[in-house]
Protein backbone atom coordinates (compact mmCIF):
# COMPACT_ATOMS: atom_id res chain seq x y z
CA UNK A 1 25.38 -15.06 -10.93
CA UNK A 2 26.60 -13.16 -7.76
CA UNK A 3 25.03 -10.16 -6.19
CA UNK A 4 25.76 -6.59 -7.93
CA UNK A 5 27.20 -3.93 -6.53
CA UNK A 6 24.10 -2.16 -6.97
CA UNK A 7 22.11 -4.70 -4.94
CA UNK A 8 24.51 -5.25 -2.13
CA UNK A 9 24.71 -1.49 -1.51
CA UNK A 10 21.10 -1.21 -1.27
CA UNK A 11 20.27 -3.97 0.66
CA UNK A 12 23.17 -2.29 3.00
CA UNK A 13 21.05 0.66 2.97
CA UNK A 14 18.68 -0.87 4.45
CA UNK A 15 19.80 -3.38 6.57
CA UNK A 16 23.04 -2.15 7.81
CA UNK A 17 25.27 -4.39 9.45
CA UNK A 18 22.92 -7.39 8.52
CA UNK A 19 24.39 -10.79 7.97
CA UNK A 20 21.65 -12.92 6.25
CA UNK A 21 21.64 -16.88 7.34
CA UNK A 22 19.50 -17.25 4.04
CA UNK A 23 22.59 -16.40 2.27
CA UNK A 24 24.42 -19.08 3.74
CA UNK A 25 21.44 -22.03 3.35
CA UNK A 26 20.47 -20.65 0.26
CA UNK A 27 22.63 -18.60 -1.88
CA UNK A 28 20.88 -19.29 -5.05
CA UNK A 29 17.64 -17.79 -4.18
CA UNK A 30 18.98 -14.69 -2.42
CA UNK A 31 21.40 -13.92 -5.04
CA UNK A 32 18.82 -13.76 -8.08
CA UNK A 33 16.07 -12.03 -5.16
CA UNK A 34 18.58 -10.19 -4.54
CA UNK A 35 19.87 -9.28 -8.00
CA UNK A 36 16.55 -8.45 -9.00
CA UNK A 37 15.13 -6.79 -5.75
CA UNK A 38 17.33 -4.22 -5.12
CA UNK A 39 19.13 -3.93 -8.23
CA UNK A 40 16.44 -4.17 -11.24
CA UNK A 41 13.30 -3.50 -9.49
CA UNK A 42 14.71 0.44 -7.66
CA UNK A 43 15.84 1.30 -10.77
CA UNK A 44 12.42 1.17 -12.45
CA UNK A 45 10.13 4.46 -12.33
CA UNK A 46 10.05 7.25 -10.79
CA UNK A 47 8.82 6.67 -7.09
CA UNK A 48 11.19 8.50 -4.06
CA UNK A 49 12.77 5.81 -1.86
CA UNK A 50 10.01 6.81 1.05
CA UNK A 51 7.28 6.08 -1.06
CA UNK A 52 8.46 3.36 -2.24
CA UNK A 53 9.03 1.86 1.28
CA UNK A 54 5.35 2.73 2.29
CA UNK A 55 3.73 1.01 -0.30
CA UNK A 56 5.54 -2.23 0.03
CA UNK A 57 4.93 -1.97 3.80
CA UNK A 58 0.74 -1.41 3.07
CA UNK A 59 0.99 -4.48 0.80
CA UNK A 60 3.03 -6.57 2.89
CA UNK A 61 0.18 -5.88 5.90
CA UNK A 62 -2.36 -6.77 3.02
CA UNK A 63 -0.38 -10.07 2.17
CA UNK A 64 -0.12 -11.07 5.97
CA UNK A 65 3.22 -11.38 5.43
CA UNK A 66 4.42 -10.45 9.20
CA UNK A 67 7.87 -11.98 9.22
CA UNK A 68 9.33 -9.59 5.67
CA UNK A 69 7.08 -6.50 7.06
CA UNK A 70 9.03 -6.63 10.23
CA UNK A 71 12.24 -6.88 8.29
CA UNK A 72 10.98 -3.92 5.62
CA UNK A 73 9.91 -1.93 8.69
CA UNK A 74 13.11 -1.36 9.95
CA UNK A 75 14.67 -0.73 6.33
CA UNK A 76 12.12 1.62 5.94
CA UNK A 77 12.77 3.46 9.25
CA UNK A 78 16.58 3.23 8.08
CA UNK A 79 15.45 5.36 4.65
CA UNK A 80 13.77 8.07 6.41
CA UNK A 81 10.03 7.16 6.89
CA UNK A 82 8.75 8.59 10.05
CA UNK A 83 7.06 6.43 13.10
CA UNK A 84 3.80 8.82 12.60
CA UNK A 85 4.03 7.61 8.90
CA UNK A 86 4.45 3.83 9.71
CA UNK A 87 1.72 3.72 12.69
CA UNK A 88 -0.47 5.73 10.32
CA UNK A 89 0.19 2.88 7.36
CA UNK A 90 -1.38 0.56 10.01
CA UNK A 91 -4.37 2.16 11.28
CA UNK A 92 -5.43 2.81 7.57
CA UNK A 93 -4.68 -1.26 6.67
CA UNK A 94 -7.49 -1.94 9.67
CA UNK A 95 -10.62 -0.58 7.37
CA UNK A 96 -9.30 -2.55 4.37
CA UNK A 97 -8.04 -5.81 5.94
CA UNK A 98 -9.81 -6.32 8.97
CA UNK A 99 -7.98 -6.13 12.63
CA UNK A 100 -7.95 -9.85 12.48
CA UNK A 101 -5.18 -9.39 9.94
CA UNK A 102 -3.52 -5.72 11.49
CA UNK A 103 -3.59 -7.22 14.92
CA UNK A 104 -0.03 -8.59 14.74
CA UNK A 105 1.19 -6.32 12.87
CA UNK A 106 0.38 -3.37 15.31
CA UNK A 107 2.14 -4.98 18.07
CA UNK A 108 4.86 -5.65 15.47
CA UNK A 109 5.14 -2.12 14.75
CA UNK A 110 4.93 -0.82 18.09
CA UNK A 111 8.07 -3.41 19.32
CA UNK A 112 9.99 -2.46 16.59
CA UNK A 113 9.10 1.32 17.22
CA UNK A 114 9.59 1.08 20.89
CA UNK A 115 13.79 -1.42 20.02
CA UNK A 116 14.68 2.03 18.73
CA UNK A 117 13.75 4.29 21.24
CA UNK A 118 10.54 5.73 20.00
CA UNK A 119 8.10 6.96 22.95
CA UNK A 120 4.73 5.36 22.50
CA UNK A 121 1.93 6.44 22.37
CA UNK A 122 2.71 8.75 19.44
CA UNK A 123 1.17 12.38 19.12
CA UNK A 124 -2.80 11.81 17.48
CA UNK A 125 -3.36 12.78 14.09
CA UNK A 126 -7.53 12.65 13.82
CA UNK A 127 -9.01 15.33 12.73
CA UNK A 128 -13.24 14.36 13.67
CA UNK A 129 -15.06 14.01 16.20
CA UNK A 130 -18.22 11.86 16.80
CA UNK A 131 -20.28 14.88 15.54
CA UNK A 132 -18.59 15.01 12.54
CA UNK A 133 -17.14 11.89 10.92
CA UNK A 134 -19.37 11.59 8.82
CA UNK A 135 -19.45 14.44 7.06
CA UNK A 136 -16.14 14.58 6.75
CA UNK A 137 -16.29 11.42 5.33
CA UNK A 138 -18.79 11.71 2.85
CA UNK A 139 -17.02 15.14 1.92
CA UNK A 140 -13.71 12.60 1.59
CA UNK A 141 -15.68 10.03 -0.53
CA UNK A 142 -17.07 13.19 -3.11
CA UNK A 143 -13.32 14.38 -3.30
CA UNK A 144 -11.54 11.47 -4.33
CA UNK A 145 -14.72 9.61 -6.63
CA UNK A 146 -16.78 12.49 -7.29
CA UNK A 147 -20.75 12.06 -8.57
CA UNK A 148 -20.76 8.60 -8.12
CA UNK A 149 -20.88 8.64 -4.35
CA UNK A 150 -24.25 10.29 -4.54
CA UNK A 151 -25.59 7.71 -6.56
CA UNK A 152 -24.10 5.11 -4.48
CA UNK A 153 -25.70 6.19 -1.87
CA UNK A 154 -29.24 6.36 -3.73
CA UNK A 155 -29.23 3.18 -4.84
CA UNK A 156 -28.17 1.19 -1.53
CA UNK A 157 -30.98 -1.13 -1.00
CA UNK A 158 -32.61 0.17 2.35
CA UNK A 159 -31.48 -3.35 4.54
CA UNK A 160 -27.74 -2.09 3.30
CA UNK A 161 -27.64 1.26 3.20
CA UNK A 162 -26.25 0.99 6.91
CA UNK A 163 -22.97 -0.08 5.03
CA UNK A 164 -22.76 3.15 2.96
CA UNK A 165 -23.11 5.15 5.99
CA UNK A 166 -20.42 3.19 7.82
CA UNK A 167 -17.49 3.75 4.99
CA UNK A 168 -18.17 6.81 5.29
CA UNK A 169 -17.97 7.72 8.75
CA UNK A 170 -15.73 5.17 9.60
CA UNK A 171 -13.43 4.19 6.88
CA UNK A 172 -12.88 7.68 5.18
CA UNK A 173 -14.09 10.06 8.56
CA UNK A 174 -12.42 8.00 11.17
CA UNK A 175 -9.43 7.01 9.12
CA UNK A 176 -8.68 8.77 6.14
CA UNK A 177 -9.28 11.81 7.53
CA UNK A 178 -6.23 11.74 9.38
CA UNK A 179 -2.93 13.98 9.34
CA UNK A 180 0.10 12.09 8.78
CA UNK A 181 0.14 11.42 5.76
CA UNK A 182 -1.13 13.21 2.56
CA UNK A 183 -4.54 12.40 0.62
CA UNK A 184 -2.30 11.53 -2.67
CA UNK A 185 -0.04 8.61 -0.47
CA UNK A 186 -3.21 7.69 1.39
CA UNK A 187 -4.89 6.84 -1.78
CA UNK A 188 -1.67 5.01 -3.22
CA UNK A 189 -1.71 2.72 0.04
CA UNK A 190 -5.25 1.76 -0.72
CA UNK A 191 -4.06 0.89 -4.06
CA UNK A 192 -1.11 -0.98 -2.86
CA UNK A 193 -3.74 -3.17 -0.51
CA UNK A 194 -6.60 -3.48 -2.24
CA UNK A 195 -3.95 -5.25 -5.17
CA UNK A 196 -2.45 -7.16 -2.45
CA UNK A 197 -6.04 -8.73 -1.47
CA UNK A 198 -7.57 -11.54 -3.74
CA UNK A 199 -11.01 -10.97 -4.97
CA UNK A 200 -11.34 -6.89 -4.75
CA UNK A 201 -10.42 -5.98 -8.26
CA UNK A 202 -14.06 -4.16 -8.15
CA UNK A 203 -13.05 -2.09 -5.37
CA UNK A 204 -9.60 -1.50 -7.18
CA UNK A 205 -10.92 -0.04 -9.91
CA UNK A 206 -12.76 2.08 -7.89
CA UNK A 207 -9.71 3.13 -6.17
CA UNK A 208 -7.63 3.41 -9.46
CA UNK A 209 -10.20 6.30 -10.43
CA UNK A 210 -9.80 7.41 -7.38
CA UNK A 211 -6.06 8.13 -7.55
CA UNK A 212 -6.36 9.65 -10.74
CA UNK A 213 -8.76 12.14 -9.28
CA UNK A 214 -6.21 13.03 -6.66
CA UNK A 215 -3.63 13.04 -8.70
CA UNK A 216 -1.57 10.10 -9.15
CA UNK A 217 -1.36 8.91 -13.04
CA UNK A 218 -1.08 5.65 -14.62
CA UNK A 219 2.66 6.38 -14.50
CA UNK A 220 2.69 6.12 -10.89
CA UNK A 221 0.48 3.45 -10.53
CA UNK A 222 2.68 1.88 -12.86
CA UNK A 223 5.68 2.21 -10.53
CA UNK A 224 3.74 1.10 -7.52
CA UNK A 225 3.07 -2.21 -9.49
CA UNK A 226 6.58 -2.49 -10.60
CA UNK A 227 8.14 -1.91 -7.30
CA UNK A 228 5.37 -4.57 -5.92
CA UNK A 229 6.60 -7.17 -7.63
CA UNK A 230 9.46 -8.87 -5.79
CA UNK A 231 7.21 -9.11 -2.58
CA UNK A 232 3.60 -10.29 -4.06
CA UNK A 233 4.40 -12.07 -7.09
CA UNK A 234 3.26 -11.82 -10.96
CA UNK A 235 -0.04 -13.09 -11.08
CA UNK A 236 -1.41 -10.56 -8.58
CA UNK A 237 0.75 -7.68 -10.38
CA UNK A 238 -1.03 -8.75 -13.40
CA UNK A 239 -4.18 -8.73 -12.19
CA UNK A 240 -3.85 -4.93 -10.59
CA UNK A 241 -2.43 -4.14 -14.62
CA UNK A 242 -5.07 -5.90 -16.24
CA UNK A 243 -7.65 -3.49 -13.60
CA UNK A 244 -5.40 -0.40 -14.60
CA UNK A 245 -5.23 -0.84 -18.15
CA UNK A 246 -9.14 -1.66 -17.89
CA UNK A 247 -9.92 1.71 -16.12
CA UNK A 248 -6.94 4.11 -17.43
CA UNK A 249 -5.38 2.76 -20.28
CA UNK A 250 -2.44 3.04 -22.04
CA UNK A 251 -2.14 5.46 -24.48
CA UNK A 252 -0.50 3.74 -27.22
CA UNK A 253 -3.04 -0.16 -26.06
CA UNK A 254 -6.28 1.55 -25.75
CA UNK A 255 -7.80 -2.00 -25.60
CA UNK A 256 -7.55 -4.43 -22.61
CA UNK A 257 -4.95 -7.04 -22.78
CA UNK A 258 -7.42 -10.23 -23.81
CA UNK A 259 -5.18 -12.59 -22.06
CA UNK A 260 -2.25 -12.84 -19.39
CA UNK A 261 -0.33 -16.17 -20.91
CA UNK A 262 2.57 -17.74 -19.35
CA UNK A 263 1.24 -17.42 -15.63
């Protein structure tokens, strides 16, 4: 098959000067990957190179896939995405994932940060304070789902409702909140990880609502999925499609897809 022209001059983009030793032990594989990577899979949608590069790296934390983020990291710092913007794809993975799960990839980010020359730490982007993370928060939560925050709220059992009050203090005041990077990106990284999770397609349809609130339309979720697909696989890209079509869909398939045969 080979590797196009295409592909090779991406993956150079990315990793200059890189000699892969998977290329020697396993041509094969790389050269369809490869082929279908950086060829077929950038040349789908609409998504700018940066973006594209942040969502892979929020799904790759999702996916606990340490060993490609550290390798994406560093093409991603090669195509223009800032430290700020990396560290700040981190700290938001640690309210979805867990630190058990960001741990590693912290200290991966700040090695790789520090191999290029990057003074740590790096400038602070909160924005509350003790006093007011949570109504920040809750003003976060109203913004990006609307009514239904109210009545999520209202109907928390009363041995729970400590839970509502924590996501919004300290998943949307702490960390969403933050400078760094914009509400419409923060809300596609959420995407990105919540698809990249097993067993949270309830709290991904949540979140696809919530991107079309702020902006970003099945078209873009669409190219987040597509551009997904090389690192997670297709039975978790057709899950997230099977959520999308389910909360926003198509115009021209207004019913769900009943099946997903051949996976």
């Amino acid at each position: 098959m080979g590797i196009s022209e295409t592909a090779a001059r991406n993956h150079a983009r990315l990793f200059p000067g890189h000699v892969s030793t998977l290329k020697v032990t396993d041509p094969e594989l790389i050269e369809v990957f490869d082929h279908f990577a950086f060829d077929e899979i950038p040349a789908c949608g609409n998504l700018d190179e940066r973006t594209r590069m942040r969502v892979i790296l929020a799904a790759l934390i999702a996916s606990q896939a340490l060993g490609e983020y550290r390798a994406m990291l560093l093409g991603a710092l090669n195509l223009g995405v800032t430290p700020v913007e990396a560290r700040e794809i981190v700290y938001q993975a640690v309210p979805y994932c867990g630190i058990g799960i960001v741990f590693d990839f912290l200290h991966a980010t700040n090695e790789i940060l520090a191999s290029r020359g990057v003074t740590l730490p790096l400038e602070g982007q909160a924005t509350t304070t003790p006093e007011t993370r949570y109504a920040r928060g809750l003003a976060l939560q109203r913004e990006i789902f609307g009514e239904r925050i109210e009545q999520m709220h209202r109907a928390a059992p009363e041995d729970a409702a400590h839970i509502n009050r924590f996501l919004a203090s300290n998943c949307f005041g702490d960390h969403l909140t933050r400078t760094g990077l914009d509400l419409q990106t923060r809300e596609l990284l959420t995407f990105a990880m919540l698809l990249s999770l097993r067993g949270c397609e309830a709290q991904l349809k949540g979140h696809i609502e919530g991107n079309l609130r702020v902006g970003n339309d099945r078209a873009r979720l669409i190219d987040v999925l597509t551009q997904l697909l090389p690192y997670l696989g297709y039975p978790r890209m057709l899950n997230a499609l099977r959520c999308l079509d389910e909360v926003a869909p198509a115009a021209s398939n207004p019913d769900p897809t009943p099946s997903q045969p051949g996976v």
